[in-house]
Each structure stands twice: as structure tokens, then as C-alpha cells.
Protein backbone atom coordinates (compact mmCIF):
# COMPACT_ATOMS: atom_id res chain seq x y z
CA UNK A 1 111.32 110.91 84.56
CA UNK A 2 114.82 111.64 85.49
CA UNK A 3 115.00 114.36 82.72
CA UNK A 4 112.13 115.82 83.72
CA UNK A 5 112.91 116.40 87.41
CA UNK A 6 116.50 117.31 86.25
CA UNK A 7 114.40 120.66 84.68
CA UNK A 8 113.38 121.22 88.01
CA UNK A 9 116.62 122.04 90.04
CA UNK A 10 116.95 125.56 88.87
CA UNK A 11 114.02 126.34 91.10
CA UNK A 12 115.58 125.20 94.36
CA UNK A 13 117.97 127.98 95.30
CA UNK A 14 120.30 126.35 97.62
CA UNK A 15 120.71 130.06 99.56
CA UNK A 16 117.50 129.94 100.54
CA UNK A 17 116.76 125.98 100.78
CA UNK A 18 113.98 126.58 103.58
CA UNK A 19 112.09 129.16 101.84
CA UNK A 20 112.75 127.74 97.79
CA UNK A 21 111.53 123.96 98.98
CA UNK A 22 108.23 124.04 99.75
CA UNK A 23 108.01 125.43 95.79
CA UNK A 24 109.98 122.80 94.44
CA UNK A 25 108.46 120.16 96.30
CA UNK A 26 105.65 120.89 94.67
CA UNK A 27 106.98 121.16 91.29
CA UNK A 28 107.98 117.46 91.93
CA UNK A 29 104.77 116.26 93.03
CA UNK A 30 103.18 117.38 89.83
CA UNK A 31 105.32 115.85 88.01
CA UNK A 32 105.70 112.45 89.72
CA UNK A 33 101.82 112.55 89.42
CA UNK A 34 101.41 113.34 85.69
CA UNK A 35 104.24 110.53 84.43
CA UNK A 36 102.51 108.24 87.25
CA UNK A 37 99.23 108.45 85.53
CA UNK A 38 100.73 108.09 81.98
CA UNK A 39 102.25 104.71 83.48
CA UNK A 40 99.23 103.81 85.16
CA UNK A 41 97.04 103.80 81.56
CA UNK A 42 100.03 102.50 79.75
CA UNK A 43 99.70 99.56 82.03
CA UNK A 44 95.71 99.16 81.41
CA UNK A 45 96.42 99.27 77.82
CA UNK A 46 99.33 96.10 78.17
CA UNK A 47 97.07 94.09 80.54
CA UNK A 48 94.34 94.38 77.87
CA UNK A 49 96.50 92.84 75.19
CA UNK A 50 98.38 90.62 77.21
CA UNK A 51 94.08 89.55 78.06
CA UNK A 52 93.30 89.15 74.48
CA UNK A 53 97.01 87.65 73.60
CA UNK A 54 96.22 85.10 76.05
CA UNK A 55 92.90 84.00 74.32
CA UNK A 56 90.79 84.71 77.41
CA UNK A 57 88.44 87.12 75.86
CA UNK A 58 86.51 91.01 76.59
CA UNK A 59 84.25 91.21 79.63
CA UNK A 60 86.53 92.87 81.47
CA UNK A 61 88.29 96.91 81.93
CA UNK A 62 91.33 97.21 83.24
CA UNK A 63 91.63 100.09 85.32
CA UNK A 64 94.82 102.57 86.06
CA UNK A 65 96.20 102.59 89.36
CA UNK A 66 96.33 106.04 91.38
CA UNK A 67 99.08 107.59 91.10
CA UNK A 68 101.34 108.18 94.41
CA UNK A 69 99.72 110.22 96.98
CA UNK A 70 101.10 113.69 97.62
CA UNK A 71 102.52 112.58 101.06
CA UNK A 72 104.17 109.90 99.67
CA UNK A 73 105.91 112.04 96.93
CA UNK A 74 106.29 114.93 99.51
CA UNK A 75 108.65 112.78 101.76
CA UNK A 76 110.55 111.35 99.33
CA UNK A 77 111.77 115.18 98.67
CA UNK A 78 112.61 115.33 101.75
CA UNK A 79 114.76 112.41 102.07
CA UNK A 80 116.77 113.02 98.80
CA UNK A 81 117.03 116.62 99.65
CA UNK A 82 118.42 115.91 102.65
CA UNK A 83 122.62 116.52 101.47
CA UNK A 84 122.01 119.64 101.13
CA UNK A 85 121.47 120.98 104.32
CA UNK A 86 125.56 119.95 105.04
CA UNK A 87 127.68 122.58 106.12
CA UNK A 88 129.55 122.33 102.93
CA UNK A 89 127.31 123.19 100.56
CA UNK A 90 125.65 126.23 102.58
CA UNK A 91 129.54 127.02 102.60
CA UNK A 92 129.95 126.28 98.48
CA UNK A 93 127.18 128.01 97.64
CA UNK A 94 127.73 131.98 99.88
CA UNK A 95 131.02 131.68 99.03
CA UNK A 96 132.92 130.53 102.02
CA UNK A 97 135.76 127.78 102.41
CA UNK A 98 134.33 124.12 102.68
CA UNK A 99 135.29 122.23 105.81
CA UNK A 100 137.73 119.39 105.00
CA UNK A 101 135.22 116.76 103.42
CA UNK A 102 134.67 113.53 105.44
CA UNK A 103 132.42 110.27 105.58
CA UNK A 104 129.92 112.20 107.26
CA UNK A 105 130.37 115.71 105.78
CA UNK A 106 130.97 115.27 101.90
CA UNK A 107 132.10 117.80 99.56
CA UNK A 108 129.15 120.21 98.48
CA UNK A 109 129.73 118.68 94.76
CA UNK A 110 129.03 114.91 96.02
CA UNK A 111 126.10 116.14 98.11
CA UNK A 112 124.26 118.02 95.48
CA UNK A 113 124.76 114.65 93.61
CA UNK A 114 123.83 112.55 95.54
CA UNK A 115 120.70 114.80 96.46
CA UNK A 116 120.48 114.46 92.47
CA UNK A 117 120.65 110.87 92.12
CA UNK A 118 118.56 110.16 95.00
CA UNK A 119 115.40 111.96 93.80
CA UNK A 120 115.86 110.30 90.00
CA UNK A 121 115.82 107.01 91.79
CA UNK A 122 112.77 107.60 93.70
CA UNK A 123 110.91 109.72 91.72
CA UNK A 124 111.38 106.73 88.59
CA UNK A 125 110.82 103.92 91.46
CA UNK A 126 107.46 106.08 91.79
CA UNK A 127 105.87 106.25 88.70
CA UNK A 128 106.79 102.75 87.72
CA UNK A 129 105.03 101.57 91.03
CA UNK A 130 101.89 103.20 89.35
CA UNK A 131 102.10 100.84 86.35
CA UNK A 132 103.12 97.35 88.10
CA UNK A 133 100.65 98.28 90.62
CA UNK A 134 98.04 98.35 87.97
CA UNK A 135 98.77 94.84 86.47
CA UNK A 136 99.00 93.43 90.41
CA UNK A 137 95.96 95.52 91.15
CA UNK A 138 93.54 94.31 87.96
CA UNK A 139 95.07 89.86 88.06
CA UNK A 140 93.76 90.05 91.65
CA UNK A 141 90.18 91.45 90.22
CA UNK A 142 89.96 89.85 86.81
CA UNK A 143 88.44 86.42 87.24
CA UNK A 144 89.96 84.69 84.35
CA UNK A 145 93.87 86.21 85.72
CA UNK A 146 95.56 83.31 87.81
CA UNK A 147 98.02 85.69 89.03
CA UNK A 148 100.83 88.04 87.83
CA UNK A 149 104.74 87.13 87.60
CA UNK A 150 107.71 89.06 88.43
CA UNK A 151 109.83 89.59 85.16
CA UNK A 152 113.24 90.44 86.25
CA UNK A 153 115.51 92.79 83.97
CA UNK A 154 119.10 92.11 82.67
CA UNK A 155 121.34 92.87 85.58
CA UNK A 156 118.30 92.54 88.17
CA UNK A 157 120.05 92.37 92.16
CA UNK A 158 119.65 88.97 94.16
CA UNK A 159 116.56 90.49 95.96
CA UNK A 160 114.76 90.75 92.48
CA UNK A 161 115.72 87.49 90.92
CA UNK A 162 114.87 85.38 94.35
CA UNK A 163 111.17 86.85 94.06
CA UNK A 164 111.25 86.26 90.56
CA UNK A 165 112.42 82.55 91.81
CA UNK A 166 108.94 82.08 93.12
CA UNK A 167 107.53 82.09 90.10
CA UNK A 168 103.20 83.03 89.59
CA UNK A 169 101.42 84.86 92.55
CA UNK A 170 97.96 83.53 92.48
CA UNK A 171 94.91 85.41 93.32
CA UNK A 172 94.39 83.81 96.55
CA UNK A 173 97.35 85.18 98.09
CA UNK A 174 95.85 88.57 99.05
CA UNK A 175 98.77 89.14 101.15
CA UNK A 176 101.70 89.52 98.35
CA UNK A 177 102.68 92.60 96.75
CA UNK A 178 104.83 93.36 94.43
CA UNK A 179 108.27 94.32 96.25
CA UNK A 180 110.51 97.45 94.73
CA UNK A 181 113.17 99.38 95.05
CA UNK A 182 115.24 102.18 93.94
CA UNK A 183 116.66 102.10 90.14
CA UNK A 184 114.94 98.31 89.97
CA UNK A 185 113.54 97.85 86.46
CA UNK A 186 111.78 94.66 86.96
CA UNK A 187 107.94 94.78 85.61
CA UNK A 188 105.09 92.47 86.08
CA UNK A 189 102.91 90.32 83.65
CA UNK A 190 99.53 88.99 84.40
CA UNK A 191 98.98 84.79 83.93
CA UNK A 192 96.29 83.36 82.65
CA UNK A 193 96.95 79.89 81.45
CA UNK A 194 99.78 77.89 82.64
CA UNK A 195 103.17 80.01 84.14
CA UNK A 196 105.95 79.60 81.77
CA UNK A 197 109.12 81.19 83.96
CA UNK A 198 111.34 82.78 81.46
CA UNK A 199 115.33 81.77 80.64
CA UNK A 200 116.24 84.15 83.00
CA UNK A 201 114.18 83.10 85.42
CA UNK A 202 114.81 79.57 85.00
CA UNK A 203 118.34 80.53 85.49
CA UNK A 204 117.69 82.41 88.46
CA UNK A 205 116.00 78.68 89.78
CA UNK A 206 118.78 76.74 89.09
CA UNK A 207 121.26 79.24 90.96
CA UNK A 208 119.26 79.69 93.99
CA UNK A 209 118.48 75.72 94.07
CA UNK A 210 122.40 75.03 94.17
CA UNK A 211 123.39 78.01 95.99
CA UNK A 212 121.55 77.95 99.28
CA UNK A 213 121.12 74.03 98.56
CA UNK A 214 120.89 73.16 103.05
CA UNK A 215 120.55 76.65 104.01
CA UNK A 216 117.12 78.52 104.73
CA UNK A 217 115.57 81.54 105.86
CA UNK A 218 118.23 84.67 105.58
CA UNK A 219 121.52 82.58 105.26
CA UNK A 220 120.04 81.02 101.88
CA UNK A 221 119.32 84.85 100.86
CA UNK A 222 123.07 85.85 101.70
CA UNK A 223 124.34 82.84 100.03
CA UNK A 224 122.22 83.42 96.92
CA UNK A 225 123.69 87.05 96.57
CA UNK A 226 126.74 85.64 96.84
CA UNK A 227 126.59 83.26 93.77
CA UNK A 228 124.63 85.90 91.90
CA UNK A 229 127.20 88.75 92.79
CA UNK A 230 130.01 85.70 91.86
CA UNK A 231 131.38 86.06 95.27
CA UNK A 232 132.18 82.65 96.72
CA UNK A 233 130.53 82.26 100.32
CA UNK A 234 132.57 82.20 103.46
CA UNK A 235 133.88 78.57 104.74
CA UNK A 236 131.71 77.83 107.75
């Protein structure tokens, strides 16, 4: 995804940002769209052999989610777009000197990439929403689904290895979703017999158990990041 809306920047003339937008914008939303949908059925097609991997037999079509709704795509160009309308890099780009670069008005260079970097991130975060939101989506229809699991990556943050901590979400609990964030890489499996948490996860147990071990509520969460970021926590 991140090549593909890399291909895309030549259309946004920074000169003309007002004007060239509205065209890239929806350049982006196409995009985000198609590679949704292709992770949407790619999704169906997993949940159907994780079904018949599991032993629970047919009776039952998974179905894609929708892909992200043009508003939703639409806004998230606006917030990673949003560097470029500095001073600097209306400056960089007609040829005049940049104003001395500070915390709140970076060089035109760091805020074309961070304008970069920050539609990658959301435009991925996007379109891989579209395929965990299909395996959430279709455990909380299919009958013979308990529930789904978080499966946390290698190098997952605290935030995504403490929800993987809880282990299964059964079907009853309408309420939970599956939580994401930019550049997170964590994926979702339906369960259907017994939940079997895996190493990592079991490791992610046994640190949050001993690390917030008399704490609760957002303390334990800051103490967990701690031990998972191998800080030590703060004497009290």
C-alpha cells in the first residue's frame, strides 16, 4: 500500500496545494478502496480455512468487510497532508529562503516527510482494518466461532500485547472491537474450539501479571509499558 500511494505524490503540486488536492485526494481514495477490498476477500478466504482447519465444517460464507468509507479515507488526507501547508515548504517549493526551522515550523524536507509517512501509516492501518474487520465481523455471525483472538506481531507496542493479554473475545461481547493503530501489524484469528494463547502471548501474560502485580486501571498500563519498553518504573 505504501508503494502504491508513494506513485501518487507527483500529482499533488505543492504550488498549488488548494487547487491539486481535491485530485489527489481522490486518487487516494481509490486506491485505499481497491487494496481494502483485496484485504477484505483475502480475509474471507483465511476464515474459511481456518473454519475447515478447525474441523467445524461448511454451512457457512464468510463475507468481506466494506472497505473504508470515502469520508473516512477523505480525512485521513487531510490530516497527513496537513505539513505542508507550513510556511517553509510554500517557501522551498517558489523558491524563497526558509524561515529558521523550529519545533513548530520544520524544515520543508521533514514536513513533506512526515506528510509522507503519515499517509503510508494510515492509508496501510486502512486497508488492514478491512481484513481484521472481516474475521471480527463473520466469529460474531458464524454460530460455531466462539470468538476471535488478537495475534500480536514481533515488536508489537504495550497497547497491542495488553489486548492480546486478554486472550479470546467471545461472541457475547457485542461491545469489543478490535483496537488499531498506525503502523500496528497485529491480525486476528477466529476460535472455535478451545483458545490456545500463543508463546508470545503467553509471554505477554506473564509480563503484565508481574509488572502491574498491585496496580490497576491506567497505572498497571504505564507500568506494563514500562517492563515491555525495559524501562524500570519510577520509585513511588
Amino acid at each position: 500500500m505504501g508503494l502504491a500511494v508513494a506513485k501518487l505524490w507527483p500529482s499533488l503540486d505543492l504550488l498549488h496545494l488548494r487547487t491539486s488536492l481535491p485530485v489527489f485526494k481522490a486518487a487516494v481514495v481509490h486506491e485505499v478502496q481497491r487494496h481494502a477490498r483485496a484485504s477484505a476477500a483475502l480475509a474471507a478466504r483465511q476464515y474459511r480455512a481456518d473454519r475447515v482447519r478447525a474441523g467445524v465444517g461448511a454451512g457457512f460464507t464468510p463475507v468481506p468487510a466494506d472497505p473504508p468509507p470515502l469520508e473516512q479515507v477523505a480525512q485521513a488526507v487531510d490530516w497527513a497532508t496537513q505539513p505542508l501547508w507550513n510556511s517553509n515548504v510554500v517557501a522551498a517549493v517558489t523558491g524563497q529562503p526558509e524561515a529558521e526551522p523550529t519545533e513548530a515550523l520544520p524544515s520543508s524536507s521533514t514536513a513533506i516527510a512526515d506528510a509522507k509517512a503519515r499517509l503510508a501509516a494510515s492509508s496501510e492501518r486502512q486497508v488492514l482494518d478491512a481484513g481484521r474487520n472481516t474475521i471480527v465481523d463473520n466469529a460474531q455471525r458464524d454460530r460455531k466461532a466462539k470468538g476471535w483472538a488478537r495475534v500480536p506481531e514481533p515488536g508489537a507496542c504495550s497497547f497491542c500485547l495488553m489486548l492480546a493479554t486478554r486472550g479470546a473475545v467471545y461472541r457475547s461481547e457485542q461491545s469489543a472491537d478490535f483496537k488499531t493503530h498506525d503502523h500496528c501489524r497485529c491480525h486476528v484469528e477466529p476460535v472455535f474450539t478451545a483458545y490456545e494463547p500463543s508463546a508470545r502471548v503467553r509471554e505477554a501474560q506473564a509480563l503484565w501479571a508481574s509488572s502491574t502485580r498491585g496496580k490497576s486501571g491506567h497505572a498497571a498500563q504505564v507500568a506494563f509499558r514500562q517492563a515491555v519498553e525495559g524501562r524500570k518504573a519510577p520509585s513511588q
